[in-house]
N, C-alpha and C. Protein backbone atom coordinates (compact mmCIF):
# COMPACT_ATOMS: atom_id res chain seq x y z
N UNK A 1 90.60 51.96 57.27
CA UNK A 1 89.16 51.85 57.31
C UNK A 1 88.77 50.88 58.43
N UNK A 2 88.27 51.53 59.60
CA UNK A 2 87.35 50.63 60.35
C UNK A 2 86.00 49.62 59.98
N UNK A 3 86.13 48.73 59.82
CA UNK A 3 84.93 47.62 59.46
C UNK A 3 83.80 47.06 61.22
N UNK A 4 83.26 47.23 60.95
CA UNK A 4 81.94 46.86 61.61
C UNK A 4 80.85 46.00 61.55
N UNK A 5 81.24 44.63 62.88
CA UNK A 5 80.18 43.91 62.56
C UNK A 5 79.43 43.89 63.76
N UNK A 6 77.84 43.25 63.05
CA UNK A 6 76.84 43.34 63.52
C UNK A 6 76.72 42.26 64.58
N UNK A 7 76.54 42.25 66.18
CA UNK A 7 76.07 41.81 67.31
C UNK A 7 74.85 41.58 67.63
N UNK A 8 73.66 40.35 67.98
CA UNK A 8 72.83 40.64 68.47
C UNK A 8 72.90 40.52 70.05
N UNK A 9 71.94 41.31 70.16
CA UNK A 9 71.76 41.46 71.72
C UNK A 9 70.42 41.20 72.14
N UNK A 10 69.95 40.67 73.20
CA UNK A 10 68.42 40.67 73.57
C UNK A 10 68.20 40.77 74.72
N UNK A 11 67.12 41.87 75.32
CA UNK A 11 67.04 42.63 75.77
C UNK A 11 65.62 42.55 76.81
N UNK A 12 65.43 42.32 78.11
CA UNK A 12 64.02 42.41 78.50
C UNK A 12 63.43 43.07 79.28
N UNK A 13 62.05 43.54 78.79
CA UNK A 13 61.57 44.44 79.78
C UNK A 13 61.01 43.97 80.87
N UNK A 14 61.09 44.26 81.91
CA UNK A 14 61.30 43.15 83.09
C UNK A 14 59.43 43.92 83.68
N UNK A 15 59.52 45.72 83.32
CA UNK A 15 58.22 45.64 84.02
C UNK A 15 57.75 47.09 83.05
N UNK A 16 56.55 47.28 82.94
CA UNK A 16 56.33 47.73 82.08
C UNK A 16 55.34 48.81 82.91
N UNK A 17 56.22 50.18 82.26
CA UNK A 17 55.67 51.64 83.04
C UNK A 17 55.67 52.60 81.19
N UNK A 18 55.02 52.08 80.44
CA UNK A 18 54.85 52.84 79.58
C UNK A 18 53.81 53.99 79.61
N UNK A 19 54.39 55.18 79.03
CA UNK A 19 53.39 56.14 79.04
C UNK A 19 53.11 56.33 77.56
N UNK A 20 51.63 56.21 77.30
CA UNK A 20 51.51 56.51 76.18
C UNK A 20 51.46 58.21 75.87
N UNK A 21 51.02 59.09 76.34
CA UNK A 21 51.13 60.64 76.34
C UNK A 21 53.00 60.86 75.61
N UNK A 22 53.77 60.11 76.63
CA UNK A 22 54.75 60.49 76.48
C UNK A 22 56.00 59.23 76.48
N UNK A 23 56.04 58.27 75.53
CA UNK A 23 56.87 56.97 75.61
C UNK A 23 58.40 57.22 75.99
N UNK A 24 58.78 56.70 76.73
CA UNK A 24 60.08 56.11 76.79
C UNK A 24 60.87 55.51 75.91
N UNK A 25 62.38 55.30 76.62
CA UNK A 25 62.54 54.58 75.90
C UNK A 25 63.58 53.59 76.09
N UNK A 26 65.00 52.87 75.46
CA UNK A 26 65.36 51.87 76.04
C UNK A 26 67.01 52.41 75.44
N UNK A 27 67.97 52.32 76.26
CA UNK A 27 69.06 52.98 75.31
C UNK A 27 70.36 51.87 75.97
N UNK A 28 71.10 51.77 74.69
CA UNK A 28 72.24 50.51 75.09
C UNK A 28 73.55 50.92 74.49
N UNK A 29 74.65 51.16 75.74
CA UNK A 29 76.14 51.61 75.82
C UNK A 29 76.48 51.12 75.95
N UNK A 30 77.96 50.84 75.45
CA UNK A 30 79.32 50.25 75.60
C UNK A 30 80.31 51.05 76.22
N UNK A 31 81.27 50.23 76.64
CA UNK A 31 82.23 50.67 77.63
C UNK A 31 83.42 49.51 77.00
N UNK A 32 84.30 50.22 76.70
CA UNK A 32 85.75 48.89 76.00
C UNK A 32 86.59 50.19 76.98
N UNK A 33 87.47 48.67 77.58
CA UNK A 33 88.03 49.10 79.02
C UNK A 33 88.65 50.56 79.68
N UNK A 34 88.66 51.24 79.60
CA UNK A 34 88.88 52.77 80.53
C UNK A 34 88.11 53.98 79.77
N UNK A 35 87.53 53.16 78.40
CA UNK A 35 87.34 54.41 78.22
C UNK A 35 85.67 54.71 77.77
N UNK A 36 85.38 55.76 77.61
CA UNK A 36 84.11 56.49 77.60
C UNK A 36 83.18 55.68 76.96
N UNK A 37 81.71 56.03 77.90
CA UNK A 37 80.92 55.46 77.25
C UNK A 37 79.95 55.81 75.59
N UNK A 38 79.74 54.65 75.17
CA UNK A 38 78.80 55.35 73.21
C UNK A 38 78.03 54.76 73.38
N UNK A 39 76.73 55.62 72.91
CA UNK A 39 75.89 55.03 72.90
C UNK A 39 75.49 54.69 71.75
N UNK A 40 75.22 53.18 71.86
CA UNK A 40 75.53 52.06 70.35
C UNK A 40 73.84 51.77 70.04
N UNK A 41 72.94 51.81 70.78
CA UNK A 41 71.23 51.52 70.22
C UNK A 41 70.32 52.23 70.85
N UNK A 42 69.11 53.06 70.33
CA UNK A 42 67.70 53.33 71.23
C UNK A 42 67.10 53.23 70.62
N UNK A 43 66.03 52.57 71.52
CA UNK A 43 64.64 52.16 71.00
C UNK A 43 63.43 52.58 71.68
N UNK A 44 62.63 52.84 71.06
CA UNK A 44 61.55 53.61 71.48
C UNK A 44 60.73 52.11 72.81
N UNK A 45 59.83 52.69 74.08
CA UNK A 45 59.52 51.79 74.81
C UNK A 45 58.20 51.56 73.89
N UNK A 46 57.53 50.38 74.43
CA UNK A 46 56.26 50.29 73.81
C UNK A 46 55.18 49.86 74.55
N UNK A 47 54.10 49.67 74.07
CA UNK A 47 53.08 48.99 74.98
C UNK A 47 53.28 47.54 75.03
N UNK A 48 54.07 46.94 75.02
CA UNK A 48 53.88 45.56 75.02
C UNK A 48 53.93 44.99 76.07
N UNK A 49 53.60 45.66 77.33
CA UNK A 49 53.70 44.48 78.85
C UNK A 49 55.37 44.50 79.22
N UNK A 50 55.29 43.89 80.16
CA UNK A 50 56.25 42.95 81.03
C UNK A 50 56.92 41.79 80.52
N UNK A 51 57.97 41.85 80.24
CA UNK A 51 58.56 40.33 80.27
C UNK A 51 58.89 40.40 78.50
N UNK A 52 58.35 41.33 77.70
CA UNK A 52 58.58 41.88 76.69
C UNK A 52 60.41 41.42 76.15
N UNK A 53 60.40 40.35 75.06
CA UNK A 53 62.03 40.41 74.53
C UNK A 53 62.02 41.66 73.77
N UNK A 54 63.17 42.48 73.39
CA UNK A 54 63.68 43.25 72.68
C UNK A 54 65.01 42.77 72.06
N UNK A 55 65.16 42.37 70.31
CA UNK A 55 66.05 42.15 70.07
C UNK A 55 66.86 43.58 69.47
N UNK A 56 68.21 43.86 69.46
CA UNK A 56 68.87 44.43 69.29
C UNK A 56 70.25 44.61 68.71
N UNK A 57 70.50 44.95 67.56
CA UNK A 57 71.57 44.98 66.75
C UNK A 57 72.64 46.21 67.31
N UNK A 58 73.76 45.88 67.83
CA UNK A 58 74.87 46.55 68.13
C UNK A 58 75.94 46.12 67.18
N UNK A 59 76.85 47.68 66.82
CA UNK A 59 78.46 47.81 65.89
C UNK A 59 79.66 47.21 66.85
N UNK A 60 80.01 46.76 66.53
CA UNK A 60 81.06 46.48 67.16
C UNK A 60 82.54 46.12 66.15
N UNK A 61 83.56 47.40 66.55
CA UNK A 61 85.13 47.51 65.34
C UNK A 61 85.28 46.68 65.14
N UNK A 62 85.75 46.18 64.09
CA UNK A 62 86.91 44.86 64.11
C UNK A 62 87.79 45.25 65.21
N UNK A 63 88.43 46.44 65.03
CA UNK A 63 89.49 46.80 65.27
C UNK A 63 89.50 46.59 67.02
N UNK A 64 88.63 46.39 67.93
CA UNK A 64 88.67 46.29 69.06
C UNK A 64 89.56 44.81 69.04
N UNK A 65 90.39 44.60 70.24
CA UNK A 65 91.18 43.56 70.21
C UNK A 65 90.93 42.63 70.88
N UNK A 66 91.54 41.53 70.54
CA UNK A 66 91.16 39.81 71.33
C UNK A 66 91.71 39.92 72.80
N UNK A 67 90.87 39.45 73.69
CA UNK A 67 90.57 40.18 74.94
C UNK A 67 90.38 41.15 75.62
N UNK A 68 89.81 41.82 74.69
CA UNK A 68 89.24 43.01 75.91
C UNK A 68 88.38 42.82 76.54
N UNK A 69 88.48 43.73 77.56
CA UNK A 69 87.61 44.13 78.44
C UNK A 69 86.37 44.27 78.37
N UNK A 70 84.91 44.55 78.37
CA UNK A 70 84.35 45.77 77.99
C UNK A 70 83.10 45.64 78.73
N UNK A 71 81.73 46.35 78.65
CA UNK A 71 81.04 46.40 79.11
C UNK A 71 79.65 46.86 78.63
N UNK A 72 78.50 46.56 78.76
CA UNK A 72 77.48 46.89 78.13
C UNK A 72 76.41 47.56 79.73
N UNK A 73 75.97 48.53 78.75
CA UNK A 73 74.46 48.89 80.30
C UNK A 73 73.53 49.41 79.38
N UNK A 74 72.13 48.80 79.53
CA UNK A 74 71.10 49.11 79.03
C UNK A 74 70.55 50.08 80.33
N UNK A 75 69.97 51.26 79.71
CA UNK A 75 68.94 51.91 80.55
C UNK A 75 67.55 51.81 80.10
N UNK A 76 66.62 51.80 81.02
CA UNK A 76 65.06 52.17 80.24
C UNK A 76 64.78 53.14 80.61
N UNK A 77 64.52 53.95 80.20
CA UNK A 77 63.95 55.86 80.44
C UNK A 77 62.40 55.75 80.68
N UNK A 78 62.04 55.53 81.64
CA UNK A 78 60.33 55.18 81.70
C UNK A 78 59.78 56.50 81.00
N UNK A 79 59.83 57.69 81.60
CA UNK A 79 59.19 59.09 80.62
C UNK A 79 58.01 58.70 81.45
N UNK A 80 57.92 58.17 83.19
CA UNK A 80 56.56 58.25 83.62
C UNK A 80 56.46 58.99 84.62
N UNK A 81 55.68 59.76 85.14
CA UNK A 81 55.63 60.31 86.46
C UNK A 81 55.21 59.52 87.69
N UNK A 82 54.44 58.51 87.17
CA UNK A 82 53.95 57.35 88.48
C UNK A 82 55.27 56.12 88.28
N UNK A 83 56.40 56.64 87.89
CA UNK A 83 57.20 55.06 88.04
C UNK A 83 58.72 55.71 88.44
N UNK A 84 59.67 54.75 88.44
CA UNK A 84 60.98 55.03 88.57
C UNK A 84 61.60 55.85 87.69
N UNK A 85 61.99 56.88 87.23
CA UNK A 85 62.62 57.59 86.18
C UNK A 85 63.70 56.62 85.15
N UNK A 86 63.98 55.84 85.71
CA UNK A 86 65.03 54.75 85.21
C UNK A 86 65.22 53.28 85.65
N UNK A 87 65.69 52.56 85.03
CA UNK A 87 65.77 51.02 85.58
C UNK A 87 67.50 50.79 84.70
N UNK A 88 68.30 50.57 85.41
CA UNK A 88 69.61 50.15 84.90
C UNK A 88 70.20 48.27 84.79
N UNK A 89 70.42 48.13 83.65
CA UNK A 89 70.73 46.32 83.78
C UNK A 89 72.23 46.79 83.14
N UNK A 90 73.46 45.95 83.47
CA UNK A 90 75.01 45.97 83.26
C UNK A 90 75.21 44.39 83.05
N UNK A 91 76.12 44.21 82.01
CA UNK A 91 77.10 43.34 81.55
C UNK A 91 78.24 42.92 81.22
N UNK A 92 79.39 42.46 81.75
CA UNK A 92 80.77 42.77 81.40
C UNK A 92 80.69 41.59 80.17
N UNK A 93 81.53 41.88 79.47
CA UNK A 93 81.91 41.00 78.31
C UNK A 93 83.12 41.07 77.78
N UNK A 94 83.76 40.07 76.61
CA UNK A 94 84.87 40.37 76.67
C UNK A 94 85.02 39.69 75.42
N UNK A 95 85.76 40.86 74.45
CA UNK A 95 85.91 39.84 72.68
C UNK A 95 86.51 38.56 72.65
N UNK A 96 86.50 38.03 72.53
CA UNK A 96 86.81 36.41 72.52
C UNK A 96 87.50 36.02 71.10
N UNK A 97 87.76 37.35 69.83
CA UNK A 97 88.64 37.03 68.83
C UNK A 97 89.16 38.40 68.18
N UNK A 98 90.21 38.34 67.94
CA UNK A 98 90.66 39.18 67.06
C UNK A 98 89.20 39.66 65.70
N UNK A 99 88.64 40.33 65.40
CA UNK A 99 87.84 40.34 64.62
C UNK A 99 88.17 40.45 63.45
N UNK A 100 89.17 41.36 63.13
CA UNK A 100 89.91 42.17 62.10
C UNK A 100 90.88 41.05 61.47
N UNK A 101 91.39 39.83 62.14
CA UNK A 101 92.13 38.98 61.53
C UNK A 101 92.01 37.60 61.41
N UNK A 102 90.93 37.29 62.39
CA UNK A 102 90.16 35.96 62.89
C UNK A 102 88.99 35.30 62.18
N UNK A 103 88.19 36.24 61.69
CA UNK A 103 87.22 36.18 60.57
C UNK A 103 87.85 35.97 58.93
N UNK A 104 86.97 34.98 58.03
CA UNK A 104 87.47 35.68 56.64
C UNK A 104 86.01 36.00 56.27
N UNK A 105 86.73 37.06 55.63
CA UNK A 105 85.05 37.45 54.72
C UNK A 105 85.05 37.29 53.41
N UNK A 106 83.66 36.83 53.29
CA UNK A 106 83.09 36.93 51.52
C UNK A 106 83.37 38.04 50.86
């Protein structure tokens, strides 16, 4: 049995091309080292401006191991015709514990 704990992540909208007709939205992948990307959160865009935090709960295995690799990329899907079709932000990161044996749980 794979166990799964919860990550926060936070997230900002740096500029704000919301369409209300047709919203966007905000989508956040992982990458653990060579292999394929999952997509681990989406969230709908909103009207809230620029500069907007978005907090965000990502799974992450136990079973992934103490030092890996890995990588995160948020996209924002504007869904506008007057803006960029996309805005891409990337993060390398890297587990910092065994999860599966490093933790005790309640």
């Amino acid at each position: 049995m794979c166990i799964v704990l919860d990550v926060q992540l936070q997230i900002m909208k740096n500029a704000d091309h919301y369409n209300p007709t047709s919203p966007g939205n905000f989508q956040v992948f992982g990458f653990l080292a060579d292999r394929f990307s999952h997509l681990l959160a989406q969230l709908p865009d909103t009207p809230s401006g620029a500069l907007t935090l978005y907090n965000v709960t990502l799974p992450v295995p136990t079973t992934a191991p103490a030092g890996a690799l890995a990588g995160l990329q948020v996209i924002y899907n504007t869904n506008n015709p007057k803006a960029p079709a996309a805005f891409f932000a990337c993060a390398d990161v890297q587990i910092a514990a065994n999860l599966d044996t490093d933790f005790v749980r309640n």
